[in-house]
C-alpha atoms as a PDB file:
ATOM      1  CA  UNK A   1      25.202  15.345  15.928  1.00  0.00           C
ATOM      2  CA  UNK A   2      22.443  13.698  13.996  1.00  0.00           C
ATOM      3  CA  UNK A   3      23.695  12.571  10.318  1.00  0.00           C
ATOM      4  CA  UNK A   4      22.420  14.172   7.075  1.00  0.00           C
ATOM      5  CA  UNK A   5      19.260  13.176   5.703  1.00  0.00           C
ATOM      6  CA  UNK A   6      20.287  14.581   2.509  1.00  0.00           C
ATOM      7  CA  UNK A   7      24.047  15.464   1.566  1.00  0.00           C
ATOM      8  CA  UNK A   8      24.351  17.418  -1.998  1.00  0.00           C
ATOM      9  CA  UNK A   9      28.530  17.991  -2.388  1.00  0.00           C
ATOM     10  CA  UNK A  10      30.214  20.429  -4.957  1.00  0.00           C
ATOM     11  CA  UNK A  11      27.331  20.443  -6.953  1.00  0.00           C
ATOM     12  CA  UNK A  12      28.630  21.865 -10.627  1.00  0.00           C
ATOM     13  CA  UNK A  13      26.001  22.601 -13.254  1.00  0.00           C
ATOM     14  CA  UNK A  14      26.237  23.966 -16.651  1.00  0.00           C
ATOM     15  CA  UNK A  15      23.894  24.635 -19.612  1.00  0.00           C
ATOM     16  CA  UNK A  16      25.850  24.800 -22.481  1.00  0.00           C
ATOM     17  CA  UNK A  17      28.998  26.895 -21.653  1.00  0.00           C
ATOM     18  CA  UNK A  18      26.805  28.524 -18.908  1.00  0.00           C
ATOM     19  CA  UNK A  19      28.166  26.817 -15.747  1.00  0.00           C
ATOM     20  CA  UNK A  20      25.196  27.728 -13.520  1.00  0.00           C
ATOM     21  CA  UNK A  21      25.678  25.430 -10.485  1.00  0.00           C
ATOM     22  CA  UNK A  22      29.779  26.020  -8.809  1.00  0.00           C
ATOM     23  CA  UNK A  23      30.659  23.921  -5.787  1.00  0.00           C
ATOM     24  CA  UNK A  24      27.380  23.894  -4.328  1.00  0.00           C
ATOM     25  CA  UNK A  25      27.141  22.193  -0.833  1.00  0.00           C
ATOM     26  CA  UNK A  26      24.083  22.102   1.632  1.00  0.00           C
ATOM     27  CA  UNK A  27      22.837  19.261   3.937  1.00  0.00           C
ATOM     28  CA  UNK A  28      19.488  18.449   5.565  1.00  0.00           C
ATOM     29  CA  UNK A  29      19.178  16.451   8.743  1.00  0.00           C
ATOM     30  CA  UNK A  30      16.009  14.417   9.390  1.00  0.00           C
ATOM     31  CA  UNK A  31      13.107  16.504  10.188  1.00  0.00           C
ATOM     32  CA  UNK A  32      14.703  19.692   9.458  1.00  0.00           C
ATOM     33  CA  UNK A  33      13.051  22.694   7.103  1.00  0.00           C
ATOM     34  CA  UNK A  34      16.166  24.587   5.331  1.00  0.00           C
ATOM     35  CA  UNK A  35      15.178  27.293   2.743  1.00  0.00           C
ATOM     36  CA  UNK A  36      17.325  28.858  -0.547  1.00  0.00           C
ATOM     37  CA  UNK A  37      17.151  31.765  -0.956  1.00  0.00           C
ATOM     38  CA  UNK A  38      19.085  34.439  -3.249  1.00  0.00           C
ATOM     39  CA  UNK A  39      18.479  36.820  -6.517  1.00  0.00           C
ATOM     40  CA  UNK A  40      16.331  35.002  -9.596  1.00  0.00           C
ATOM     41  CA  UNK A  41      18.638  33.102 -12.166  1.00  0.00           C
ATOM     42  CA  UNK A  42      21.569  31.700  -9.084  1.00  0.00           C
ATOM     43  CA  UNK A  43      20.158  28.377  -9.558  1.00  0.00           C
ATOM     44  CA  UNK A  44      17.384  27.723  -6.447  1.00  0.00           C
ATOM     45  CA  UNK A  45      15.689  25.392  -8.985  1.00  0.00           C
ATOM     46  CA  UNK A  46      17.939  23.890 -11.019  1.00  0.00           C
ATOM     47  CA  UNK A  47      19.555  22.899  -7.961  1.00  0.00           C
ATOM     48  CA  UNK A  48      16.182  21.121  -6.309  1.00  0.00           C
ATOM     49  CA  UNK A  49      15.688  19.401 -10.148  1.00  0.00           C
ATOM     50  CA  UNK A  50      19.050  17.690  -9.235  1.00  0.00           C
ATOM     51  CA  UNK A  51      18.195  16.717  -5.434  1.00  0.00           C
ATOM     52  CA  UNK A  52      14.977  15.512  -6.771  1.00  0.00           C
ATOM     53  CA  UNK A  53      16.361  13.171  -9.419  1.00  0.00           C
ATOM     54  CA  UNK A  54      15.134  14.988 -12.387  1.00  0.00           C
ATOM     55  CA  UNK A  55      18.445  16.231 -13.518  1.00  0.00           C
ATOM     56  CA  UNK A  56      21.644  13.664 -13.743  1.00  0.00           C
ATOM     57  CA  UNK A  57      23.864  15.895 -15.868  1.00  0.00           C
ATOM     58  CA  UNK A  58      26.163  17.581 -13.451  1.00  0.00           C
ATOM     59  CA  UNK A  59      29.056  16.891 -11.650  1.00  0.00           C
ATOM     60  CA  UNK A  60      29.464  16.547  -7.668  1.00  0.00           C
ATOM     61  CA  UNK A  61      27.355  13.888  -5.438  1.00  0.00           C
ATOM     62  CA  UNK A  62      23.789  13.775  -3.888  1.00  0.00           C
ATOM     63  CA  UNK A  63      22.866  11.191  -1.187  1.00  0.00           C
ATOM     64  CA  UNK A  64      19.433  10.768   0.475  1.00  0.00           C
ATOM     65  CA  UNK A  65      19.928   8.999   3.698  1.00  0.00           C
ATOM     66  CA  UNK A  66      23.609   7.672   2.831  1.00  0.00           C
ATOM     67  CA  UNK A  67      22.953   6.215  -1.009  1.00  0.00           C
ATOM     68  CA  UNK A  68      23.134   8.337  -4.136  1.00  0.00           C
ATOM     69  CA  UNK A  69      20.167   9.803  -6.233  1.00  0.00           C
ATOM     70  CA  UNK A  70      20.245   8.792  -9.306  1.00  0.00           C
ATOM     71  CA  UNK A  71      16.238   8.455 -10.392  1.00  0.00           C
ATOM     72  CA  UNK A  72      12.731  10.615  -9.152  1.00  0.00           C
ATOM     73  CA  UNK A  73      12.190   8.334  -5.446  1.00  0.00           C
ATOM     74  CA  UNK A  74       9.093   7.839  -3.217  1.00  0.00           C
ATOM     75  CA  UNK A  75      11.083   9.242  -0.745  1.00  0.00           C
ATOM     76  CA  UNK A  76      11.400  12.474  -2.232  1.00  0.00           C
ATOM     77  CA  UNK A  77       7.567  14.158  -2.310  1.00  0.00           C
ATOM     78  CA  UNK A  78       7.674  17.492  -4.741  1.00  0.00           C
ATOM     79  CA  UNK A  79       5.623  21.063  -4.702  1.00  0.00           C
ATOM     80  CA  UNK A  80       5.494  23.209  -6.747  1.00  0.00           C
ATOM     81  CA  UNK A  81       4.599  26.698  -7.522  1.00  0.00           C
ATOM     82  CA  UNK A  82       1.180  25.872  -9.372  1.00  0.00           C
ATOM     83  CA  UNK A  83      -0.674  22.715  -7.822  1.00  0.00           C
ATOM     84  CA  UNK A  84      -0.487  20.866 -10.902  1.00  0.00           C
ATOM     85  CA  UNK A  85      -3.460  19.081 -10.625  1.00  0.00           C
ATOM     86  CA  UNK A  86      -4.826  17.024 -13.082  1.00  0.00           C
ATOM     87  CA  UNK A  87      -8.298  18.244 -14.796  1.00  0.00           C
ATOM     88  CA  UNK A  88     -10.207  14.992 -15.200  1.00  0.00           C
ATOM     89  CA  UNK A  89      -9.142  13.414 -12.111  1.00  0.00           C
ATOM     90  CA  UNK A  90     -10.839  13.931  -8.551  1.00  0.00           C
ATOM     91  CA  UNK A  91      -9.125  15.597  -5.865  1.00  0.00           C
ATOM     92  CA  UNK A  92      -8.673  11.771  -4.068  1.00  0.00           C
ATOM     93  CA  UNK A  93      -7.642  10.581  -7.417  1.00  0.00           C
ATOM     94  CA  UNK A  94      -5.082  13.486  -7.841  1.00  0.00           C
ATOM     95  CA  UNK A  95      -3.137  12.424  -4.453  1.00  0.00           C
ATOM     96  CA  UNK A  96      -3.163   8.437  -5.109  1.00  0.00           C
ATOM     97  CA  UNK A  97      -2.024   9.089  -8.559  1.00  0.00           C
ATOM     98  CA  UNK A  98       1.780   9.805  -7.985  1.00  0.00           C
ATOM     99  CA  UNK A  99       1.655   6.197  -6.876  1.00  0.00           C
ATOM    100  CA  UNK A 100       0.472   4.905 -10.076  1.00  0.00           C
ATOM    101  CA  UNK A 101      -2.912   5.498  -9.541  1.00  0.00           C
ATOM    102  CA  UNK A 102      -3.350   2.713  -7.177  1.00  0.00           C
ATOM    103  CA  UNK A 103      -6.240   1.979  -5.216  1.00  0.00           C
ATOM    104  CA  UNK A 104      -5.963   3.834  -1.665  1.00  0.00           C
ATOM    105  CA  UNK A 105      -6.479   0.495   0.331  1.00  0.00           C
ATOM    106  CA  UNK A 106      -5.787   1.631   3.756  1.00  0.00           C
ATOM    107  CA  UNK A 107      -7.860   5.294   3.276  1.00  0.00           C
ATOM    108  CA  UNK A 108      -3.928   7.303   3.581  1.00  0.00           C
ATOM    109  CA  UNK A 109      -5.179   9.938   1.496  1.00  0.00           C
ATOM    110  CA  UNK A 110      -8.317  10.667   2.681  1.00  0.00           C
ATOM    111  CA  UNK A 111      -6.708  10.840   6.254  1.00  0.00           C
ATOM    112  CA  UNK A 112      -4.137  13.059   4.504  1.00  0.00           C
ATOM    113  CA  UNK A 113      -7.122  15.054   2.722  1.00  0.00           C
ATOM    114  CA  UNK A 114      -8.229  15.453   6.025  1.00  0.00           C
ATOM    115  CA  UNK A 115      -5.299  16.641   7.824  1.00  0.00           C
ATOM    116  CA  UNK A 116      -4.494  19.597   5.232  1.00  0.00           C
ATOM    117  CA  UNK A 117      -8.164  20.786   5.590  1.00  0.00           C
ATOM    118  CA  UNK A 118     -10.273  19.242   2.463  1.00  0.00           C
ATOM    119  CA  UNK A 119     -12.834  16.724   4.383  1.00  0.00           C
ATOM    120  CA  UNK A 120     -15.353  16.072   2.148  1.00  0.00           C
ATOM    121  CA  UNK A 121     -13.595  17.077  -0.624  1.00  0.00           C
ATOM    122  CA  UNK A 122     -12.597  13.916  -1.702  1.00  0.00           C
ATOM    123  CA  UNK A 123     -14.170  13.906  -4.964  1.00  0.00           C
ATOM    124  CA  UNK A 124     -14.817  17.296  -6.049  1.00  0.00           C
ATOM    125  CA  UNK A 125     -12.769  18.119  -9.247  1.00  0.00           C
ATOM    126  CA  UNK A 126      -9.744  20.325  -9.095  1.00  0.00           C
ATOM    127  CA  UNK A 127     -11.746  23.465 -10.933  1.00  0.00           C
ATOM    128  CA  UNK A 128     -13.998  23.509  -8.051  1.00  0.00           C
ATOM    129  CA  UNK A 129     -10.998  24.138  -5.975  1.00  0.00           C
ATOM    130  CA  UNK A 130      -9.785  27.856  -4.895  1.00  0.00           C
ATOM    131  CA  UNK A 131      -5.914  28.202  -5.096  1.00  0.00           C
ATOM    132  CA  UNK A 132      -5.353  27.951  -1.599  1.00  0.00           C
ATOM    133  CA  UNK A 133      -7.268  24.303  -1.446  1.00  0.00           C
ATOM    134  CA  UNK A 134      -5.552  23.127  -4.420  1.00  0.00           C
ATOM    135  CA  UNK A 135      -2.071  24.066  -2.818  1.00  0.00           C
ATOM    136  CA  UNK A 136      -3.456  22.087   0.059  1.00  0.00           C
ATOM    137  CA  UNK A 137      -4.453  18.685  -2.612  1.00  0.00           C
ATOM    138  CA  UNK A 138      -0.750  19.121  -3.416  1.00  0.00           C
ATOM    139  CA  UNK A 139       0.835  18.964  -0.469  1.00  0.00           C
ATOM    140  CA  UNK A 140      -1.317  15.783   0.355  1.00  0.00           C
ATOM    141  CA  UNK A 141      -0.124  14.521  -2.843  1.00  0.00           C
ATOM    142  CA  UNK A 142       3.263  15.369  -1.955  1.00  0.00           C
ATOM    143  CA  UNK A 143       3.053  13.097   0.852  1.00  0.00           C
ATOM    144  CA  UNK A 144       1.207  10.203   0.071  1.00  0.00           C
ATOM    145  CA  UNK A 145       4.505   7.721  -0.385  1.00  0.00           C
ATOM    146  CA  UNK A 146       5.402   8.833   2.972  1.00  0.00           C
ATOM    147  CA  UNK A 147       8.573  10.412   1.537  1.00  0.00           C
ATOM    148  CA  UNK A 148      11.828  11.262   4.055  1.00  0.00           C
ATOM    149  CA  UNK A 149      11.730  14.803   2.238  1.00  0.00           C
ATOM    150  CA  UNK A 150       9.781  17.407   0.512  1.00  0.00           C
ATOM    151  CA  UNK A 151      10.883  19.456  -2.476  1.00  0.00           C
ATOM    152  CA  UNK A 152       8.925  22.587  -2.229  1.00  0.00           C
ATOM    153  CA  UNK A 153       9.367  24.604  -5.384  1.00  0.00           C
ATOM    154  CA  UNK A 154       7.888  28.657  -4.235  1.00  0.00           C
ATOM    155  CA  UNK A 155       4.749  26.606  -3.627  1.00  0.00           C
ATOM    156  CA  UNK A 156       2.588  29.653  -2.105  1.00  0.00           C
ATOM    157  CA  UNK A 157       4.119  32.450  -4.456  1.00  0.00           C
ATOM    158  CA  UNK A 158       0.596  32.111  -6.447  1.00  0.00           C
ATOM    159  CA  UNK A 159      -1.947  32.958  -3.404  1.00  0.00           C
ATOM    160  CA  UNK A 160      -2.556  35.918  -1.046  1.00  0.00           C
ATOM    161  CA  UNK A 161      -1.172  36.974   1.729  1.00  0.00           C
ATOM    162  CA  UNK A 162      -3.302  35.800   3.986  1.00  0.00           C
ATOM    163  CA  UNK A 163      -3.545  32.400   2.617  1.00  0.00           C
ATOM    164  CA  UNK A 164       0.183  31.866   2.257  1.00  0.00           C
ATOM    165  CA  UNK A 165       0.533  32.640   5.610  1.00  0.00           C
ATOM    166  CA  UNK A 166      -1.707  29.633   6.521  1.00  0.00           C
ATOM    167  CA  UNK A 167      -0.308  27.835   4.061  1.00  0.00           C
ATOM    168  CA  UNK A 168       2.881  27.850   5.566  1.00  0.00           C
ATOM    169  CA  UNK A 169       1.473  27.063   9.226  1.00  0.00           C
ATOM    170  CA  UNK A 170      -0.273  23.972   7.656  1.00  0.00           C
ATOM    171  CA  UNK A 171       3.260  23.021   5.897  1.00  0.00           C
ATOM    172  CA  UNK A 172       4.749  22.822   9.435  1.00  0.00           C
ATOM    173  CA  UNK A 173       2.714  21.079  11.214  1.00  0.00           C
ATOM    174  CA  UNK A 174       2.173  18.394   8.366  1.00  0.00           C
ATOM    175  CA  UNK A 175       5.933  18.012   7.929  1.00  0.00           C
ATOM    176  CA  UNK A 176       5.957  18.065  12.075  1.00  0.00           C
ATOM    177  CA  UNK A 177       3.204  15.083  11.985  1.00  0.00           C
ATOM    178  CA  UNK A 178       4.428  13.567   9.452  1.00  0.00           C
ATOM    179  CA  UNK A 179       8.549  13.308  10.396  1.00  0.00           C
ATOM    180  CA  UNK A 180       9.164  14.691   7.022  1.00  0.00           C
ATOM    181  CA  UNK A 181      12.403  17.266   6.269  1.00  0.00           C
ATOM    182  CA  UNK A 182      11.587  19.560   3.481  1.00  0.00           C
ATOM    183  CA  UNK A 183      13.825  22.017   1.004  1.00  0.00           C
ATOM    184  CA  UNK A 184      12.341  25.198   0.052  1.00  0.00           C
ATOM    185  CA  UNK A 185      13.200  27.803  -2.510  1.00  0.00           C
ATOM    186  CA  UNK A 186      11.419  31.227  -1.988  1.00  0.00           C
ATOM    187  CA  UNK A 187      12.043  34.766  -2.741  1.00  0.00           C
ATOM    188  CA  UNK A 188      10.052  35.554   0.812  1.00  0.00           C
ATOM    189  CA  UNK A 189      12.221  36.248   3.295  1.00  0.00           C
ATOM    190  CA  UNK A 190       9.533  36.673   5.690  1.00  0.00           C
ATOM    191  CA  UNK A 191       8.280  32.871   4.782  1.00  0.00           C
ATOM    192  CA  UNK A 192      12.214  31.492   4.790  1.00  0.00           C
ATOM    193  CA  UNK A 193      12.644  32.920   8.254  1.00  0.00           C
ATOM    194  CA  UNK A 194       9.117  31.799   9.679  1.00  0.00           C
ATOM    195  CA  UNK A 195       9.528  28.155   8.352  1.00  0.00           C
ATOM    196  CA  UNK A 196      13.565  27.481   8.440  1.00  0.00           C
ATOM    197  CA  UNK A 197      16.012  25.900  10.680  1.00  0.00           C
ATOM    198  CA  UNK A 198      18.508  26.877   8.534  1.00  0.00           C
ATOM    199  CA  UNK A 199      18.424  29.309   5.423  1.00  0.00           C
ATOM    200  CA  UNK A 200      21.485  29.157   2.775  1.00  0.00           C
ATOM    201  CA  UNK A 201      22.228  32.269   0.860  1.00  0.00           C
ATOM    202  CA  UNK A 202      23.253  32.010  -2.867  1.00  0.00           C
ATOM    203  CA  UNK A 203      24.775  34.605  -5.486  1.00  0.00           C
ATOM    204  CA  UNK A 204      24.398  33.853  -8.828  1.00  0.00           C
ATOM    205  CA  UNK A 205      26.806  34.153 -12.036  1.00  0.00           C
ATOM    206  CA  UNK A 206      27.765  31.199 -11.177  1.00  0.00           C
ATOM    207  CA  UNK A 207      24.706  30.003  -8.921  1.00  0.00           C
ATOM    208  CA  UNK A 208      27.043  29.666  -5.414  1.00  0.00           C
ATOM    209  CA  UNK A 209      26.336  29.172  -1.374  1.00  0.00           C
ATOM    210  CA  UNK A 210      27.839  32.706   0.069  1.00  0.00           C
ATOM    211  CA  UNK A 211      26.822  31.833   3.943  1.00  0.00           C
ATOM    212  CA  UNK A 212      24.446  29.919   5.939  1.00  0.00           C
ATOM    213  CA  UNK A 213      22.181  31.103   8.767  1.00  0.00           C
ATOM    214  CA  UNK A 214      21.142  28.584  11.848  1.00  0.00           C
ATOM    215  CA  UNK A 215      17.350  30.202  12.775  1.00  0.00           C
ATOM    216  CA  UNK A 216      17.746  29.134  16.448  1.00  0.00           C
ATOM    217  CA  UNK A 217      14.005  30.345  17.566  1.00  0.00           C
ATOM    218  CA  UNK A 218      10.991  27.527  18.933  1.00  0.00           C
ATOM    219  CA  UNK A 219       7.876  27.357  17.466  1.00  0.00           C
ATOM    220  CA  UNK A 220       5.285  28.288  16.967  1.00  0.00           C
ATOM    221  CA  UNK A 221       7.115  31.614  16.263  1.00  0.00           C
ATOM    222  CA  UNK A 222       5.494  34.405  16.442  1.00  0.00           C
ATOM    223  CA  UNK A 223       5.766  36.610  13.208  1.00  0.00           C
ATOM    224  CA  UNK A 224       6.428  40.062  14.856  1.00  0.00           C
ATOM    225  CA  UNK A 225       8.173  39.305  17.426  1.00  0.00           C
ATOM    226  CA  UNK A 226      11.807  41.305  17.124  1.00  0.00           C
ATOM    227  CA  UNK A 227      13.815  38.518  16.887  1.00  0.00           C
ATOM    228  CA  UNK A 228      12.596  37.698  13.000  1.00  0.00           C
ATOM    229  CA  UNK A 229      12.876  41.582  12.426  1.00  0.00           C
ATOM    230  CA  UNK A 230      16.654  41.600  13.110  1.00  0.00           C
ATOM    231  CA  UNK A 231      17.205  38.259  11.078  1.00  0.00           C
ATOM    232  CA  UNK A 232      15.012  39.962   8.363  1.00  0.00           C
ATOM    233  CA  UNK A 233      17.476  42.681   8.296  1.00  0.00           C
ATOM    234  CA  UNK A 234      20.451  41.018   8.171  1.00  0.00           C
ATOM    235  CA  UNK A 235      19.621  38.975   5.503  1.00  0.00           C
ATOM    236  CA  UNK A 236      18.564  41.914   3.348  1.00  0.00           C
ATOM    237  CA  UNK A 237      21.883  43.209   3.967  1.00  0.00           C
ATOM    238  CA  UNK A 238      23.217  39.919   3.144  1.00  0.00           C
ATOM    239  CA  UNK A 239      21.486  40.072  -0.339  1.00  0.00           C
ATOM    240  CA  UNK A 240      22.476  43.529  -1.237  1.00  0.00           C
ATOM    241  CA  UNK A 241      25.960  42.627  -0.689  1.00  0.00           C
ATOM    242  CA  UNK A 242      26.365  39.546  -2.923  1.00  0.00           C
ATOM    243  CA  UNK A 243      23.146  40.707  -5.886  1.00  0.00           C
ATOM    244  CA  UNK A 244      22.309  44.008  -7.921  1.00  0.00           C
ATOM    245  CA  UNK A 245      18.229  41.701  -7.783  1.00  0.00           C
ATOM    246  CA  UNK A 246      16.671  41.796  -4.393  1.00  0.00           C
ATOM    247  CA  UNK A 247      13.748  39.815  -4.453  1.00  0.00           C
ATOM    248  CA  UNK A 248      10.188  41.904  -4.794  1.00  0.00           C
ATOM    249  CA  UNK A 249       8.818  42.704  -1.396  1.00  0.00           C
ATOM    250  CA  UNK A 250       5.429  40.977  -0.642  1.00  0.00           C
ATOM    251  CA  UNK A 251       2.550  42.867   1.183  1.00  0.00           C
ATOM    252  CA  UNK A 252       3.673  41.340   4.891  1.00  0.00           C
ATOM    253  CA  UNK A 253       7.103  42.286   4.010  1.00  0.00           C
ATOM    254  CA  UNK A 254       6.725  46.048   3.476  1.00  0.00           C
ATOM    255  CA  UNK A 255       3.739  46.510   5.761  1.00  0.00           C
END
């Protein structure tokens, strides 16, 4: 068995009295996509805050590729839900920045502009850019220190359907290309079951893993065939049984 990229162990959280995080475990092998999902408020996010470095105060241990995470790491590339781009930069100058803003020597992110579909849109400014292509000037972002792992925060939550979808297409073959594992929190279970290896289920009150589901289907997978129809239901039935808060349906889901 190949070892854990990323090993998170009894992850406790609070806020306050609020313990929010209880006994949390989940692991990522290299090159693997593993979703969270579960009912708003179990702790999806706080949880990727503390793989990410961005949140030391809890108790438990997080390793990325054997040695602890203690600080934000170029080998941790992060999404999230808007693109976050910054207004006065250009689209090229948006990617390199997360390294400091230094000069793109060896043209990386233009080949990564490229490969997520912006050529030529090097140095347009990120108003000039519809949602979908910003989400794209993210995820080349995301990747420009060549990180072991993505953090993707409900990154297509603010687009259609239709561009989600591709969205999510683009995501795997970039993280395919690329060698890169990723994490992703959704409320889609139509997206967590298209893109996962392996989906864990929280509760919240405490935010806790109830199961976890090995997606055992090649891709490409095709999104109606019956296989992802039966995992769909299970997993609703799954929900209902440890939440009062199913997440919303989107228009794939209920059409």
């Amino acid at each position: 068995m190949t070892h854990p990229l990323l090993h998170a162990h009894l992850i406790a959280k609070r806020f306050g009295e609020k313990r929010v995080l209880d006994g949390v475990s989940i692991h990522i092998r290299p090159g693997e996509i593993v979703s969270l999902i579960g009912p708003s408020g179990c702790g999806k996010s706080t949880l990727l805050r503390i793989v990410a470095g961005l949140d030391d105060a809890y108790d438990g241990t997080v390793k990325l590729g054997g040695k602890a995470v203690a600080n934000p790491s170029e080998r941790v590339g992060i999404m999230f839900q808007e693109p976050r781009l910054l207004p006065w930069l250009s689209v090229e100058q948006n990617v390199t920045f997360i390294a400091g803003g230094k000069r793109d020597k060896d043209g990386y992110a233009i080949r990564l502009l490229n490969e997520v579909g912006l050529a030529g849109r090097e140095r347009a400014w990120p108003k000039e850019l519809s949602g979908g292509m910003a989400q794209r000037a993210a995820l080349a972002r995301a990747l420009y220190t060549r990180p072991d792992l993505l953090l993707l925060d409900e990154p297509f939550s603010a687009v259609d359907a239709l561009t989600r979808m591709r969205l999510q297409t683009l995501l795997l073959s970039m993280t395919a290309a690329h060698g890169t594992a990723a994490l992703v929190v959704t409320h889609d279970l139509d997206e967590a079951l298209f893109l996962s290896d392996r989906i864990y289920l929280m509760a919240a009150e405490p935010g806790r893993i109830v199961d976890s589901f090995d997606i055992d289907l090649k891709r490409p997978r095709d999104r109606a065939v019956p296989e992802l129809a039966r995992w769909r239901h299970r997993l609703l039935a799954e929900l209902d049984a440890h939440s009062t808060t199913l997440p919303t349906p989107t228009a794939h889901q209920t059409a």
